[in-house]
Protein backbone atom coordinates (compact mmCIF):
# COMPACT_ATOMS: atom_id res chain seq x y z
CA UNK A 1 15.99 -63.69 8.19
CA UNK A 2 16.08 -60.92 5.31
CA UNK A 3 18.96 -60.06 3.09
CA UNK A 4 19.92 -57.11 5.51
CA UNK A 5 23.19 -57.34 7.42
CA UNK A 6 22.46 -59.21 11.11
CA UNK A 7 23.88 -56.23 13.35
CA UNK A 8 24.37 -57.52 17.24
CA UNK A 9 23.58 -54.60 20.30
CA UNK A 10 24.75 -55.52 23.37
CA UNK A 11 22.19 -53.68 25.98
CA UNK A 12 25.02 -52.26 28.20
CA UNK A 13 24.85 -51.82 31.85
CA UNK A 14 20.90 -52.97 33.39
CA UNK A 15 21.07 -50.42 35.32
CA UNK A 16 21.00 -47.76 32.68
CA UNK A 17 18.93 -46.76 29.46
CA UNK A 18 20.53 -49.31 27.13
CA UNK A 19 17.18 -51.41 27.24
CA UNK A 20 14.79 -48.59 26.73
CA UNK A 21 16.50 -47.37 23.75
CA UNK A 22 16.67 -50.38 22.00
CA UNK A 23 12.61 -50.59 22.52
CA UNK A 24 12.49 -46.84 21.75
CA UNK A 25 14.09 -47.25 18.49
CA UNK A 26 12.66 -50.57 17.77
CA UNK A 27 10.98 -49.43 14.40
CA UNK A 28 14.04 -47.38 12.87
CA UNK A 29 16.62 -50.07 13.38
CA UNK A 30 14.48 -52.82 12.25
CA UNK A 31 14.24 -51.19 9.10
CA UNK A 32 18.09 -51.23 8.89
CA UNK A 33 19.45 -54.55 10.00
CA UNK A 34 18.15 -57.81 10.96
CA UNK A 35 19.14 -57.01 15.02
CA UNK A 36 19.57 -58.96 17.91
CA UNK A 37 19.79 -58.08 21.06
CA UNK A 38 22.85 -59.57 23.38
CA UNK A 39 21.93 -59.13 26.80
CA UNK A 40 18.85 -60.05 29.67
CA UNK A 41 15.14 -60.93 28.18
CA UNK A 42 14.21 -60.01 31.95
CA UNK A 43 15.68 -56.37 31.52
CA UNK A 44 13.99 -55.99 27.84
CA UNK A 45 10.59 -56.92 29.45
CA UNK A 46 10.95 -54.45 32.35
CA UNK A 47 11.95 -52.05 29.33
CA UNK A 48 8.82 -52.81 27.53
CA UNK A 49 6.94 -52.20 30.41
CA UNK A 50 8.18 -49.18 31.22
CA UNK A 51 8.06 -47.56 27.69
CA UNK A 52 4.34 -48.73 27.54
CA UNK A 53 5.55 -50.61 24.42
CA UNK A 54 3.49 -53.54 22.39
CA UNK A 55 6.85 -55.35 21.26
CA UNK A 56 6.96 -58.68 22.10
CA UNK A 57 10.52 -60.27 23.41
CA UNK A 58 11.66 -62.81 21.82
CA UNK A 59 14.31 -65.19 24.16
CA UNK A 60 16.41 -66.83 21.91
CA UNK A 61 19.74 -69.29 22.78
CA UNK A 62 21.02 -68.68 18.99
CA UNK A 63 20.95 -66.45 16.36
CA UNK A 64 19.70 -68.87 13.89
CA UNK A 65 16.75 -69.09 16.20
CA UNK A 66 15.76 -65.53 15.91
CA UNK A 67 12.77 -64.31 14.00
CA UNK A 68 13.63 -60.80 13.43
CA UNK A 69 9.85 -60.33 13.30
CA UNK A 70 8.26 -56.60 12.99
CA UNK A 71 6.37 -56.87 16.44
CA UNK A 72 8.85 -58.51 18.27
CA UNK A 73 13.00 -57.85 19.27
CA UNK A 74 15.02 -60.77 19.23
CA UNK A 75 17.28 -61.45 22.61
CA UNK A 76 20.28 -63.70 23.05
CA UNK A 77 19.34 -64.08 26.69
CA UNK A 78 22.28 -64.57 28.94
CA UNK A 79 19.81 -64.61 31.61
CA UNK A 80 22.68 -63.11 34.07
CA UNK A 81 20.34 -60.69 35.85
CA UNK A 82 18.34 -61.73 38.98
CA UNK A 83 17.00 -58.73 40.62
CA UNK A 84 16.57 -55.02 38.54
CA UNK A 85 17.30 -51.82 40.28
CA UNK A 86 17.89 -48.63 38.05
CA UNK A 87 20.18 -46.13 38.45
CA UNK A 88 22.74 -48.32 40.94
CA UNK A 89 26.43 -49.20 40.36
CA UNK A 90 26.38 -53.23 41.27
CA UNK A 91 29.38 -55.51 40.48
CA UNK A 92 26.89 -57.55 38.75
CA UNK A 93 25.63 -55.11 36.38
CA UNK A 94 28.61 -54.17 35.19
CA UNK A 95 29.89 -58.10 34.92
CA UNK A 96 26.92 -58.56 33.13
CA UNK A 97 27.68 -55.85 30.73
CA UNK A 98 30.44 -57.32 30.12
CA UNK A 99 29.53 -60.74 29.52
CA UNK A 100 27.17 -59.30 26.45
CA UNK A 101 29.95 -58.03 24.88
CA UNK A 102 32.08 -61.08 24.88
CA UNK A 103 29.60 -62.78 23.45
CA UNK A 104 29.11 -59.99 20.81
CA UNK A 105 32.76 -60.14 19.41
CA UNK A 106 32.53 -64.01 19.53
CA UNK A 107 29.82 -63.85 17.15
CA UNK A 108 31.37 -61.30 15.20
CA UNK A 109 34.89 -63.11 14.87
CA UNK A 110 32.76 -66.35 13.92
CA UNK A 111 30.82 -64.28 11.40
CA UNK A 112 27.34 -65.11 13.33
CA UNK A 113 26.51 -61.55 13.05
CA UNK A 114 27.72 -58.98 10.95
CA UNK A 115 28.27 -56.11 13.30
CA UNK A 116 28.47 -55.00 16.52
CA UNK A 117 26.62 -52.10 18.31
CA UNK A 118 26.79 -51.35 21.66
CA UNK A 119 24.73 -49.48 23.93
CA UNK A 120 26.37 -47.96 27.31
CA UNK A 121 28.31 -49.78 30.03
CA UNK A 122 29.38 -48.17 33.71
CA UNK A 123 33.36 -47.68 34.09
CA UNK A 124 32.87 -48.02 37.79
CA UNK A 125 30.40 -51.14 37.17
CA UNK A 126 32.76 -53.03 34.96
CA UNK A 127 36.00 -51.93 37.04
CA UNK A 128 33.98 -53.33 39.83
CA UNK A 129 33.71 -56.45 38.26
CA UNK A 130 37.00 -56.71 37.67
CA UNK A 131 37.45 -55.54 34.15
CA UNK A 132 41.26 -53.73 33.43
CA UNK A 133 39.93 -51.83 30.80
CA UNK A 134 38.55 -48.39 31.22
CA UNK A 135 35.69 -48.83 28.23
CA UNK A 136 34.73 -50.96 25.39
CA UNK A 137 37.42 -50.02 22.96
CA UNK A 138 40.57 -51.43 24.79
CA UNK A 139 38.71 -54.44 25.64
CA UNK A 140 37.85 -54.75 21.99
CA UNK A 141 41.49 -54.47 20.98
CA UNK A 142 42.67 -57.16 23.80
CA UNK A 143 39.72 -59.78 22.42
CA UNK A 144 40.57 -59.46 18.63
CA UNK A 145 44.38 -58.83 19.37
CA UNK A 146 44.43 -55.90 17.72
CA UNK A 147 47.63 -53.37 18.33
CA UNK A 148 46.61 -50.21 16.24
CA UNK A 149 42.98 -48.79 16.42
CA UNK A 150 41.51 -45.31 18.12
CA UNK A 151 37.90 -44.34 18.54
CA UNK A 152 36.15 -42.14 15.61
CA UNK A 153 33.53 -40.15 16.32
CA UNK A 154 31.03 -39.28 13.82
CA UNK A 155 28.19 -35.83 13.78
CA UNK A 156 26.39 -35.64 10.09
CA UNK A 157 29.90 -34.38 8.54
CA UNK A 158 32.13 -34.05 11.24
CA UNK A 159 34.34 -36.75 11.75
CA UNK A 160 36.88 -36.98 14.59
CA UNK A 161 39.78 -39.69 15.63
CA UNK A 162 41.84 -39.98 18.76
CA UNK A 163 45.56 -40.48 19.56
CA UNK A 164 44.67 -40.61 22.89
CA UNK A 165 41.01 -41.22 25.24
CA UNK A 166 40.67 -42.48 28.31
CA UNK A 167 43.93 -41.46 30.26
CA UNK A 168 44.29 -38.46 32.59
CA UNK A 169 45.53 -34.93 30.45
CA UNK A 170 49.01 -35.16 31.48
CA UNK A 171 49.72 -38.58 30.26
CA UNK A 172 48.05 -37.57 27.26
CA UNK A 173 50.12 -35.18 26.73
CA UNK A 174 53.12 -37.84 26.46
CA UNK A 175 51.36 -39.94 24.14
CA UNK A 176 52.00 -37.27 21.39
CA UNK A 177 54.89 -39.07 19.57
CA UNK A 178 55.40 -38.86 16.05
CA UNK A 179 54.70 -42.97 15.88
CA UNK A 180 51.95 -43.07 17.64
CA UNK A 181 50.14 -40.00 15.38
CA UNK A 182 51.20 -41.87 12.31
CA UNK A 183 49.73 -44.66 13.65
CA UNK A 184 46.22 -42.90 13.95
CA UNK A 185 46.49 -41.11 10.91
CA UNK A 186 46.59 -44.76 9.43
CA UNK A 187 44.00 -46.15 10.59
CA UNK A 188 42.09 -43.29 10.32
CA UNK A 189 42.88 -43.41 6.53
CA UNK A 190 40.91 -47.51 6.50
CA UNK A 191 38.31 -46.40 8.39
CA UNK A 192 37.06 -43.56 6.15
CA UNK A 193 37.53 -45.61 3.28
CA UNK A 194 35.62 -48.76 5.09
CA UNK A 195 32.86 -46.01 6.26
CA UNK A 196 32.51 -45.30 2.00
CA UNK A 197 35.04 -42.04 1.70
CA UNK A 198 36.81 -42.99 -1.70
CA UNK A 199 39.45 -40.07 -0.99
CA UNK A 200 39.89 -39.44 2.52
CA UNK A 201 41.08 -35.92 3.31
CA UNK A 202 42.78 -36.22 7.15
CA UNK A 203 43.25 -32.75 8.85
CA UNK A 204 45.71 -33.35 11.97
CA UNK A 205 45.31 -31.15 14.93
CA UNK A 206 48.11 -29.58 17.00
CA UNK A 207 48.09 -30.03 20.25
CA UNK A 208 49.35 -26.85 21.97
CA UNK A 209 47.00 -23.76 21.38
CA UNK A 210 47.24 -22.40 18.05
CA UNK A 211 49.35 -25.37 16.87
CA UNK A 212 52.26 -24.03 19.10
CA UNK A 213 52.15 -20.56 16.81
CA UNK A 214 55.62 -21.24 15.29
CA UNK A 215 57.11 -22.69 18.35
CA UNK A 216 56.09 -20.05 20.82
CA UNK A 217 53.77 -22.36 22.62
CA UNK A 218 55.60 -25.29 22.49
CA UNK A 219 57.57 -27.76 20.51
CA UNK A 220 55.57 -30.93 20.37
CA UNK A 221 54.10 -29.68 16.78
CA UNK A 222 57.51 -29.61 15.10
CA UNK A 223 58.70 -32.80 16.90
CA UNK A 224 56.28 -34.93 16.78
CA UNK A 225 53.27 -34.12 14.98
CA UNK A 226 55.03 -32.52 11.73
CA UNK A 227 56.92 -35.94 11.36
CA UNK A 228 53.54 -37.84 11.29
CA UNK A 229 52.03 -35.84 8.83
CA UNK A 230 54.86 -35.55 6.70
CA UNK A 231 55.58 -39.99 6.70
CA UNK A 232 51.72 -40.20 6.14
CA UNK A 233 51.82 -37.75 3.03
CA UNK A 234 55.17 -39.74 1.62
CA UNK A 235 52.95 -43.20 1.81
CA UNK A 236 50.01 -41.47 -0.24
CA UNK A 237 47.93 -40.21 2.47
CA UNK A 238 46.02 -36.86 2.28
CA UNK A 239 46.93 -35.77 5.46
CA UNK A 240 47.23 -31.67 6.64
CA UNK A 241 48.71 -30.46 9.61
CA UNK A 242 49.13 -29.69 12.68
CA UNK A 243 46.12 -27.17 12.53
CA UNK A 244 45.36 -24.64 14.98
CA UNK A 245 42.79 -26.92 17.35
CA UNK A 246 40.03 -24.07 17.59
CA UNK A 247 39.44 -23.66 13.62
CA UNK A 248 40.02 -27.04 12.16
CA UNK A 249 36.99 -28.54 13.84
CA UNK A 250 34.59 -25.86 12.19
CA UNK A 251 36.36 -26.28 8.88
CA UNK A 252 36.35 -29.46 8.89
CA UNK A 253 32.04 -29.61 9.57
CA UNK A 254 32.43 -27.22 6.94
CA UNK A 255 34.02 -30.03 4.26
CA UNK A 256 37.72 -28.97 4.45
CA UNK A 257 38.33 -32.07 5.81
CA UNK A 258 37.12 -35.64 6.33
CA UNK A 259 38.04 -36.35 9.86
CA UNK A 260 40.40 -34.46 12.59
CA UNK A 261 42.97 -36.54 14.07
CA UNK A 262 42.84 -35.34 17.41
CA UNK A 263 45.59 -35.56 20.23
CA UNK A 264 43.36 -36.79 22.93
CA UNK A 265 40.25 -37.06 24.53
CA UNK A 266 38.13 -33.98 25.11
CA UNK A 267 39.65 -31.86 22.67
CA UNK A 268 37.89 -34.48 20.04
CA UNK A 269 34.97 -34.70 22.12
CA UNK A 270 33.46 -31.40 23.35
CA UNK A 271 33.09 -30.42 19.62
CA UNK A 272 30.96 -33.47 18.61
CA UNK A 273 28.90 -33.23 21.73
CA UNK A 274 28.25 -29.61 21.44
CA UNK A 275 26.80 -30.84 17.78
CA UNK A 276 25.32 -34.31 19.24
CA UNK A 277 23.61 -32.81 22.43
CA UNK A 278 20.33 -30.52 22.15
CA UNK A 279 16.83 -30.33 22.62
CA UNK A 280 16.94 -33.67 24.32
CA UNK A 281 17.79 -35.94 21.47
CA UNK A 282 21.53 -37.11 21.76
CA UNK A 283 23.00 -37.93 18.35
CA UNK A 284 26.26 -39.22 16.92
CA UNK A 285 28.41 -41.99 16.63
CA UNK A 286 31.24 -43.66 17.88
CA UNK A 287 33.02 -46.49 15.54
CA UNK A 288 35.96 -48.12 17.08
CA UNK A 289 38.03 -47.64 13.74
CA UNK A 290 41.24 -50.62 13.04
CA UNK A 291 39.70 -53.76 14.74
CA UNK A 292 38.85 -56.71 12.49
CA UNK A 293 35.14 -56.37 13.25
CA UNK A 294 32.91 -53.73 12.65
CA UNK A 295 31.65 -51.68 16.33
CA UNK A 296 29.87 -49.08 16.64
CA UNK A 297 28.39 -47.59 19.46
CA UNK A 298 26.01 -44.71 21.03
CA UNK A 299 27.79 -41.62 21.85
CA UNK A 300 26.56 -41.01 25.61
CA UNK A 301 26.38 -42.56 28.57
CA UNK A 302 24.07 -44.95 31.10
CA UNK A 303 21.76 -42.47 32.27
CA UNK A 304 20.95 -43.69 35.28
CA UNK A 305 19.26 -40.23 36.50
CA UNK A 306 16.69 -40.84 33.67
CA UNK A 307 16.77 -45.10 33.59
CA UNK A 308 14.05 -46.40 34.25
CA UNK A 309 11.46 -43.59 32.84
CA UNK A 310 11.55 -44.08 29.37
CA UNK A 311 13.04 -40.45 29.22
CA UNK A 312 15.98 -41.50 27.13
CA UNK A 313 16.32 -40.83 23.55
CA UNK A 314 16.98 -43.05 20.64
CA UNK A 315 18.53 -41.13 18.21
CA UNK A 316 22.20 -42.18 18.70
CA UNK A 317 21.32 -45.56 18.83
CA UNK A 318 20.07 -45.31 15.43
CA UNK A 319 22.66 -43.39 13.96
CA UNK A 320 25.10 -46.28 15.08
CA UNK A 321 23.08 -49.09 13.48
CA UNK A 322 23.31 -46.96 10.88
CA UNK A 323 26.87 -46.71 10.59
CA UNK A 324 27.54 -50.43 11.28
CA UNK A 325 25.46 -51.21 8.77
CA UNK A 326 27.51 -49.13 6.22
CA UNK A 327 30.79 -50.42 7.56
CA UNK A 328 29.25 -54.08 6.97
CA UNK A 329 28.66 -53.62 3.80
């Protein structure tokens, strides 16, 4: 083991690229942390295989074991796996995908490892399996018993935070409260700071077009959002807002801002993956931002049209062993 923080990826659904871009991106994240992967030696040698790879897998039962060795990547092997198919949805998989993250925030509450990364589960997969939570993040929250966090997403100098993610647009929409964007703003606020921003400048997005235009679009801005960014300012946060949704996000990659606290889901998404998708490399981060461990995670999905081909790129990944190596520190 070298001085460099241990960072733990989970390989995400079997089914999916999470293997192939952990052997993909072997080198660059080697040179970062000391990494162990938590899933299936079986489904890292079938990843080998199919990238045409000379790593060796290394099958470990402990962390302590692992050799963290140039030519080799270091498995926890939950052996939980028994026959590979790419591409499929199986109750399984997506149990088994679970199971690797369990065991990731174990480690990381019992300071085994330093940080978690994960690569991409299946929604369906884990539902399947019986999982109430509609990602990673919430099942994060429930494991660590954490009450406040959102999910940041990071693009070279665009940051963005959520009030909202994973709930249809109209309940969204209701989630707007003046507590719950304080709440956000907040957190947002310790996880600049943890990511190394010494003087976090917060721009907070309206949610109705134009930031409601004085009212004309809507009230939520000057009942609920105006509030938040108001208490935030009285408690010493640099906080700005509402803004107009369809400028802040270029001003912000422009350095008006550190991060966008956005109202929900795809309005924070569509303008990191517009940055974070091209020319077939798929980059940015997303950092689950309040827990009492440090997660990070790609910022795209299984694949399973491309699993199995050694297609997939492993740009993201590295970006968020990047990032969970900064928050470690």
């Amino acid at each position: 083991m070298t001085d460099l923080p241990v960072v733990g990826v989970t390989m995400g659904d079997p089914a999916g690229i999470g293997a192939e871009i952990v052997v993909e991106g072997h080198d660059e994240i080697a040179a970062l942390a000391d990494v162990v992967v938590i899933g299936d030696a079986s489904v890292l040698r079938a990843a080998v295989e199919c990238c045409d790879s000379s790593l060796s897998v290394e099958a470990v039962d402990d962390v302590a074991e692992a050799s963290f060795a140039d030519d080799a990547v270091s498995v926890l092997d939950l052996d939980l796996v028994d026959d590979l198919e790419y591409g499929v949805i199986r109750e399984e998989y997506g149990a088994a995908s679970l199971a690797y993250v369990e065991k990731a925030i174990e480690l990381a509450k019992a300071g085994t490892i330093d940080a978690i990364t994960t690569a991409p589960i299946h929604k369906q997969a884990t539902r399947m399996a019986g999982s109430e939570h509609a990602g990673h993040t919430g099942l994060l929250a429930a494991r660590t018993d954490t009450d406040v966090y959102s999910m940041m997403l990071v693009h070279d100098d665009l940051r963005v935070s959520h009030v909202s993610t994973h709930v249809p647009l109209r309940e969204a929409c209701d989630l707007v409260t003046t507590e719950a964007v304080l709440d956000t703003i907040r957190v947002t606020d310790e996880g600049l700071r943890q990511l190394g921003v010494e003087e976090p400048i917060i721009a907070v997005a309206g949610l109705n077009p134009h930031a409601s235009d004085g009212g004309l679009l809507g009230d939520e801005e000057a009942a609920e959002i105006e509030p938040a960014v108001e208490r935030a300012r009285e408690e010493g946060i640099d906080a700005v807002g509402p803004e107009p949704p369809d400028t802040v996000y270029p001003q912000a990659a422009g350095g008006a801002a550190d991060c966008v606290v956005s109202m929900y889901h795809d309005q924070g998404h569509i303008p990191i993956k517009m940055l974070g998708f091209g020319d077939g490399a798929v980059t940015g981060v997303n950092v689950t931002i309040g827990l009492p461990i440090v997660r990070t995670s790609v910022d795209h999905g299984t694949a399973f049209d491309i699993a199995g081909t050694c297609q997939a790129d492993p740009t993201s990944l590295i970006d968020a062993v990047e990032v969970a190596v900064r928050a470690a520190r």
